[in-house]
N, C-alpha and C. Protein backbone atom coordinates (compact mmCIF):
# COMPACT_ATOMS: atom_id res chain seq x y z
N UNK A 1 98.13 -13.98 -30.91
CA UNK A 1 97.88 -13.88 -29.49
C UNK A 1 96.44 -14.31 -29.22
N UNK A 2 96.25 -15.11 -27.90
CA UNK A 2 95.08 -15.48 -27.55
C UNK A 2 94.82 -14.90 -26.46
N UNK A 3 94.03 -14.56 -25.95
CA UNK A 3 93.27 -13.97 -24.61
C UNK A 3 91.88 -14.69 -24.46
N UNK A 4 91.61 -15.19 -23.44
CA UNK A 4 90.33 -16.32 -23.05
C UNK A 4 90.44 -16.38 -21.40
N UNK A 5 89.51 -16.15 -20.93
CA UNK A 5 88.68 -16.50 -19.41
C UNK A 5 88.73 -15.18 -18.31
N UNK A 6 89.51 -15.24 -17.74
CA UNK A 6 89.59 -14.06 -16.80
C UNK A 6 90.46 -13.03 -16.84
N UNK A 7 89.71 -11.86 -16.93
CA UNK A 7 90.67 -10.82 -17.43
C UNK A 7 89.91 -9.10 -16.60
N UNK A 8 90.82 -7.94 -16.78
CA UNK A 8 90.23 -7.06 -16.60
C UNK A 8 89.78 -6.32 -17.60
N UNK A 9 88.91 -5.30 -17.36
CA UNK A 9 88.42 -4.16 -18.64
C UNK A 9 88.71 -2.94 -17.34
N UNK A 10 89.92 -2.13 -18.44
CA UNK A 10 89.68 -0.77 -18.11
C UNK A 10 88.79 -0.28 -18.65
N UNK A 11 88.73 1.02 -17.86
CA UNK A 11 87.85 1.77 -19.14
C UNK A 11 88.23 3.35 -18.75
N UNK A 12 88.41 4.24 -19.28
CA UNK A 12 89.24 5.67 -19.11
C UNK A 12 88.26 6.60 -19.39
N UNK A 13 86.97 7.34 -18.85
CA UNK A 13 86.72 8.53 -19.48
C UNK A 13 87.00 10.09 -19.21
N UNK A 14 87.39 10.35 -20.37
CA UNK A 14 87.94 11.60 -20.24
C UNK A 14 87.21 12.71 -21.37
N UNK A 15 87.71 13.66 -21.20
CA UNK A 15 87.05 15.02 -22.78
C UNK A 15 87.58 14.88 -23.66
N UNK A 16 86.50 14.45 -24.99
CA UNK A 16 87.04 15.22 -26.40
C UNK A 16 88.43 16.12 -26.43
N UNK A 17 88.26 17.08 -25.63
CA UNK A 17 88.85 18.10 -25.82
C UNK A 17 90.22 18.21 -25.31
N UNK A 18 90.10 17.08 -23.83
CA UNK A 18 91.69 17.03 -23.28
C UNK A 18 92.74 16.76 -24.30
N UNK A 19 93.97 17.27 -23.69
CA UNK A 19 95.08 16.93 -24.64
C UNK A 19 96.29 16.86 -23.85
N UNK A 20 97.42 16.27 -24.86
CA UNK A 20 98.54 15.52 -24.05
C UNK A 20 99.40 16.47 -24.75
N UNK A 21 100.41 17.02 -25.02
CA UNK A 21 101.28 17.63 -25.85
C UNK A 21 100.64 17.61 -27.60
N UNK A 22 99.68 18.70 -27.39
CA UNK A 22 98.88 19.36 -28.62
C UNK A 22 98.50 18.13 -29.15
N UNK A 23 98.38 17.05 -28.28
CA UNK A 23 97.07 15.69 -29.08
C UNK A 23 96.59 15.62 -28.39
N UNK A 24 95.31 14.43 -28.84
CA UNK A 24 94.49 14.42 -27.93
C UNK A 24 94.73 13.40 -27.23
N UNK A 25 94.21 13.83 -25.96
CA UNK A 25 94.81 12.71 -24.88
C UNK A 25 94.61 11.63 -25.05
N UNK A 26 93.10 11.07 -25.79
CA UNK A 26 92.88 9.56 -25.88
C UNK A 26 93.82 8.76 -26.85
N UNK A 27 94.49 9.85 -27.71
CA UNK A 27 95.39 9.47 -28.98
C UNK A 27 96.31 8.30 -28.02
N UNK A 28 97.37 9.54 -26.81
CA UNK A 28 98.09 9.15 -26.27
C UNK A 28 97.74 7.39 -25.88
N UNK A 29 97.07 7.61 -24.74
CA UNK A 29 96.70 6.44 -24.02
C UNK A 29 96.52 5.48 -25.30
N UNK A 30 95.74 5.26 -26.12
CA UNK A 30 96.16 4.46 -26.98
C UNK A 30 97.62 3.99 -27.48
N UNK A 31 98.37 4.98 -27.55
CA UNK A 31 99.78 4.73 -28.35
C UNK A 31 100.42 3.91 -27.11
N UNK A 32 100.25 4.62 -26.21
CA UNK A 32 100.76 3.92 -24.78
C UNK A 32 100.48 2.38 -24.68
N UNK A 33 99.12 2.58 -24.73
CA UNK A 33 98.54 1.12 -24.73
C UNK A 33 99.19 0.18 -25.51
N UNK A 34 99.72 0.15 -27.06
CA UNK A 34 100.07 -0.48 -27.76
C UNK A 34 101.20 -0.64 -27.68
N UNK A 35 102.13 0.61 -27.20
CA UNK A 35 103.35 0.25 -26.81
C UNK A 35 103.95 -0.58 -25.85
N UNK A 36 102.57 -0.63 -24.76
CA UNK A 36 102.51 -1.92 -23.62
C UNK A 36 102.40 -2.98 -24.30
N UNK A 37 102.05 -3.28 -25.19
CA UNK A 37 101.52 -4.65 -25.81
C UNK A 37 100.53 -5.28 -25.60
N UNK A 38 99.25 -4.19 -24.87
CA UNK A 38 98.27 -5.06 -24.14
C UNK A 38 97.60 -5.22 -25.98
N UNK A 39 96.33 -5.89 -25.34
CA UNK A 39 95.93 -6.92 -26.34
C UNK A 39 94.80 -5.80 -27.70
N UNK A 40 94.20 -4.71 -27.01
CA UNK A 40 93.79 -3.71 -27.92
C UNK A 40 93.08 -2.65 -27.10
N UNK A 41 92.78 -1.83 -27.83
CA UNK A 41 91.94 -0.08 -27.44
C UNK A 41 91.07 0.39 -28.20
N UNK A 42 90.01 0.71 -27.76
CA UNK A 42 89.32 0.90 -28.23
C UNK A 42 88.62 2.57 -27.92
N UNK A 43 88.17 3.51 -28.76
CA UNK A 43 87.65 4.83 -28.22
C UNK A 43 86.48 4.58 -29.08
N UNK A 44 85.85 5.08 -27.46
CA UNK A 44 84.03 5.44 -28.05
C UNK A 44 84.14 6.93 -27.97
N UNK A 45 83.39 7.58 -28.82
CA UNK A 45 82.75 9.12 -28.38
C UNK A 45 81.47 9.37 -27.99
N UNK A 46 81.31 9.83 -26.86
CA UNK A 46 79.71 9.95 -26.08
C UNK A 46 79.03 10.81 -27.26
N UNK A 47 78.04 10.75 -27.26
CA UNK A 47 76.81 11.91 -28.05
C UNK A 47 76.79 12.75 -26.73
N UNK A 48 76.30 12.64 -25.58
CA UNK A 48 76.03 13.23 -24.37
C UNK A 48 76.46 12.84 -23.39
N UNK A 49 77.10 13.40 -22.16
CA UNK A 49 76.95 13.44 -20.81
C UNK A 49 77.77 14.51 -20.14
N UNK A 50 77.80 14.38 -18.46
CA UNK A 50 78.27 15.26 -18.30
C UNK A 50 79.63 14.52 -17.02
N UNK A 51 80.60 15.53 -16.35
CA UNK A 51 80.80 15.00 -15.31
C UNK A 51 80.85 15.34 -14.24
N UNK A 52 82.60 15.36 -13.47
CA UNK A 52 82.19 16.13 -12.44
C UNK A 52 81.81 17.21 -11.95
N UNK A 53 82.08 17.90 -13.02
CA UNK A 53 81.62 19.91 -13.21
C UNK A 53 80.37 20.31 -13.35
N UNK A 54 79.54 18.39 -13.63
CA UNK A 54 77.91 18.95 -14.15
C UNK A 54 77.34 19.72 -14.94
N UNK A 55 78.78 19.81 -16.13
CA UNK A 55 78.00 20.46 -17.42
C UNK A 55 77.76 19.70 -18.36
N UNK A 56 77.13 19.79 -18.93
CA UNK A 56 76.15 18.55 -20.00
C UNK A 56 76.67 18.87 -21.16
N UNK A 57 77.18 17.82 -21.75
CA UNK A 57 78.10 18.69 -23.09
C UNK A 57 77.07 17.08 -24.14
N UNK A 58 76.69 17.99 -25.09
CA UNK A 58 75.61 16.76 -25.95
C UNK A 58 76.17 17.60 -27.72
N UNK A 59 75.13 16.73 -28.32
CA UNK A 59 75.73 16.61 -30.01
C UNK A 59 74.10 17.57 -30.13
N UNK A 60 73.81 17.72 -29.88
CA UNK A 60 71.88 18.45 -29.71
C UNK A 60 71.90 19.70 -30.16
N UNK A 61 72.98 20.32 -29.33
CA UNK A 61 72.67 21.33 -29.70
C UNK A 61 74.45 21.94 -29.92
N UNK A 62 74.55 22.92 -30.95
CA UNK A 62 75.79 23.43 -31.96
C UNK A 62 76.68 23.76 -30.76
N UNK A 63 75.90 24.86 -30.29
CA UNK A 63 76.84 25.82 -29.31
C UNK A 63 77.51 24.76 -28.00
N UNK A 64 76.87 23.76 -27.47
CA UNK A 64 77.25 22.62 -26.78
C UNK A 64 78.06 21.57 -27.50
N UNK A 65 78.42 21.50 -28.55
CA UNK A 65 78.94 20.51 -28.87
C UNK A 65 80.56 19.88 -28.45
N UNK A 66 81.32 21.13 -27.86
CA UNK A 66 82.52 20.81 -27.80
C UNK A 66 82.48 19.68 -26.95
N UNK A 67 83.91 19.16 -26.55
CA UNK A 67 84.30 18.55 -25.67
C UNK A 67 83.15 17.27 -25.11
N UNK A 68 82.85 16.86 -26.01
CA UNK A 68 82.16 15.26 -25.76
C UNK A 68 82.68 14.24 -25.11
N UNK A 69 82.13 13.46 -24.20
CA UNK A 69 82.57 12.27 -23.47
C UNK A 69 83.43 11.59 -24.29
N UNK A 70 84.14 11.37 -23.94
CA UNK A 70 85.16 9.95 -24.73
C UNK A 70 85.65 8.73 -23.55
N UNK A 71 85.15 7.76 -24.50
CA UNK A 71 86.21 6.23 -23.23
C UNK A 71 87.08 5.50 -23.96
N UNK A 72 87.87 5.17 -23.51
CA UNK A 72 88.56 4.14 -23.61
C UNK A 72 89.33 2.90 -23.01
N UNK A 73 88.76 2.04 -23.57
CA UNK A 73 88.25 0.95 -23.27
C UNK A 73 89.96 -0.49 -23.81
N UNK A 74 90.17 -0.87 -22.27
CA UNK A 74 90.94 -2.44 -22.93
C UNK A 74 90.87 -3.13 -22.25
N UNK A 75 90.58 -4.22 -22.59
CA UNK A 75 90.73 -5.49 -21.55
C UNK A 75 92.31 -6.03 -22.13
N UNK A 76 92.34 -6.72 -20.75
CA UNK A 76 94.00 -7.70 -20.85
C UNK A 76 93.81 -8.36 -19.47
N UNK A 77 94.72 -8.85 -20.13
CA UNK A 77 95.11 -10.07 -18.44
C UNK A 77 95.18 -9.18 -17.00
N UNK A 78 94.93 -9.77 -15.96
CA UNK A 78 94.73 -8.75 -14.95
C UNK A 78 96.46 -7.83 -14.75
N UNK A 79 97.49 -8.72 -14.72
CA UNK A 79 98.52 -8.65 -14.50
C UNK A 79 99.15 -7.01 -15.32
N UNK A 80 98.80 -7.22 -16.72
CA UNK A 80 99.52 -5.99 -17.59
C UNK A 80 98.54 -5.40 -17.52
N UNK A 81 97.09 -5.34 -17.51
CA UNK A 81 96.54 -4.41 -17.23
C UNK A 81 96.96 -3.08 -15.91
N UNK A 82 97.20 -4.00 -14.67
CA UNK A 82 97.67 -3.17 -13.47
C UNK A 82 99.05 -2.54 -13.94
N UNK A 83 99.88 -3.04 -14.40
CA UNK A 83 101.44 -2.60 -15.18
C UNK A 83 101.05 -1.42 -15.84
N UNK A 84 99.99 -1.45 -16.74
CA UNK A 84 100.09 -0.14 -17.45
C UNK A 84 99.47 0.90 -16.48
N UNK A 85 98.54 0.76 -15.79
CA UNK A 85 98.04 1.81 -14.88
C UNK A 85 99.14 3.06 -14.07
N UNK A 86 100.24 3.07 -14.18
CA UNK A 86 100.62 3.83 -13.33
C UNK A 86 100.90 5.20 -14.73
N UNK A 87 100.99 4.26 -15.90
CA UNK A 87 100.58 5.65 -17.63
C UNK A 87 99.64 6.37 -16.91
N UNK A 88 98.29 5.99 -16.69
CA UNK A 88 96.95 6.68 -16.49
C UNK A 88 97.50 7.88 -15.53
N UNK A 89 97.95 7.43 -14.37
CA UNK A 89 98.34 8.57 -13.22
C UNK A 89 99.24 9.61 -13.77
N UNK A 90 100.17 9.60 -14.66
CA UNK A 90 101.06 10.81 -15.44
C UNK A 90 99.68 11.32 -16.35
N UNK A 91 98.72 10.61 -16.92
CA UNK A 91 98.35 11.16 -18.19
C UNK A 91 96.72 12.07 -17.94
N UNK A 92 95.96 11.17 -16.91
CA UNK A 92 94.78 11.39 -16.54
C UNK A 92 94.88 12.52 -15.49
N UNK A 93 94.57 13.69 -15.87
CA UNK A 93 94.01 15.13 -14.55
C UNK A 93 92.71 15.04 -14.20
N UNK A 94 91.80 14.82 -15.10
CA UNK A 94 90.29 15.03 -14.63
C UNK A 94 89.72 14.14 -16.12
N UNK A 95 89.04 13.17 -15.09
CA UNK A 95 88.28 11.96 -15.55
C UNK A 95 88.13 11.19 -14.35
N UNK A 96 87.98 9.91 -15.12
CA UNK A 96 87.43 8.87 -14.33
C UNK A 96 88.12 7.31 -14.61
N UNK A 97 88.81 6.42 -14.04
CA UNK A 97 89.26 5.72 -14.66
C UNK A 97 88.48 4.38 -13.70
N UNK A 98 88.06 2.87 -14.45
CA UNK A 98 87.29 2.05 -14.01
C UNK A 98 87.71 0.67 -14.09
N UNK A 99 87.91 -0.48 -13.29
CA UNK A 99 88.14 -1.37 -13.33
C UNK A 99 87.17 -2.65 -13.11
N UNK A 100 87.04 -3.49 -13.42
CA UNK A 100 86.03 -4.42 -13.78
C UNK A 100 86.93 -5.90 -14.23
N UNK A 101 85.91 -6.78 -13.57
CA UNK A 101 86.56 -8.34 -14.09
C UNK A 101 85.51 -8.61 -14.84
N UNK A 102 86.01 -9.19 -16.07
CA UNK A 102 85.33 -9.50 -17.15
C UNK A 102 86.01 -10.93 -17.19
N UNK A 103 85.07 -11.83 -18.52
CA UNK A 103 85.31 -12.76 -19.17
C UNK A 103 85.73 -13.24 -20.16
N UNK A 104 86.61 -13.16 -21.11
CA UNK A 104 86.66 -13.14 -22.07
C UNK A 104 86.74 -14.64 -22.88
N UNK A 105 85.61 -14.41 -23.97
CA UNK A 105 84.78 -15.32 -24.23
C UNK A 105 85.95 -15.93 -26.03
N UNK A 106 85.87 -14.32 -26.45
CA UNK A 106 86.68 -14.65 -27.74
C UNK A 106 87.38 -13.57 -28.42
N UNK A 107 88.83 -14.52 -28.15
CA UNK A 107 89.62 -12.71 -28.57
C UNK A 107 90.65 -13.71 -29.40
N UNK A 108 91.12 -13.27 -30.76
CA UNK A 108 91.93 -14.06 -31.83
C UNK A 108 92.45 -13.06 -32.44
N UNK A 109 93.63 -12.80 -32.23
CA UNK A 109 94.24 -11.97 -33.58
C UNK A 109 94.58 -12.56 -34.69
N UNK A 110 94.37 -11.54 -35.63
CA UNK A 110 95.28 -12.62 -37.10
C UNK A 110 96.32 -12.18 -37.16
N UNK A 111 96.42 -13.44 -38.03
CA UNK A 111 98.30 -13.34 -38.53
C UNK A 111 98.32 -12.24 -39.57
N UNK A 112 99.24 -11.73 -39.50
CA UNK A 112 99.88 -11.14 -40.43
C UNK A 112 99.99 -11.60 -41.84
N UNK A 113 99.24 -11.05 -43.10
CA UNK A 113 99.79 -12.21 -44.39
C UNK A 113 100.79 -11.73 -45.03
């Protein structure tokens, strides 16, 4: 599969800590994702931030550590990107979900050997 020029980037952040049926939620959205066939997913984990509750959840200090920022992140064609979005609305309670036109410069999967 090739992906090149105009495309969207989601991007999903939600808590460490959320969960979908005793996983974690970002697990889900990934599996989802792949089961869409979009092109890939990616999860970052924040060291720090906070959101709409304005509690600061950081790696700094022990007793704060739970529930760290997490995103996740895919670009795809604008088209299946919007297709999968209506997953987010069953899966997402409290976060933030972001849309953006990007470029995509160089995306190559390999073959299978």
């Amino acid at each position: 599969m090739t992906l090149t020029g105009d495309a969207l980037r989601l991007q999903i952040f939600v808590g460490e800590d959320d969960i979908w049926h005793h996983k974690p939620l970002y697990h889900e959205i990934v599996r989802r994702a792949r089961e869409a066939g979009l092109a890939g997913a990616t999860v970052l984990r924040g060291c720090e931030g906070y959101g709409n509750h304005s509690i600061v959840h950081t790696t700094r200090l022990l007793d704060m550590a739970g529930d760290l920022p997490v995103v996740v992140i895919i670009v795809d064609a604008e088209d299946r990107i919007r297709e999968f979005l209506p997953h987010l609305d069953e899966l997402v309670c409290d976060g933030t979900i972001l849309l953006d036109a990007v470029e995509v410069i160089h995306y190559r999967a390999k073959t299978p050997s």
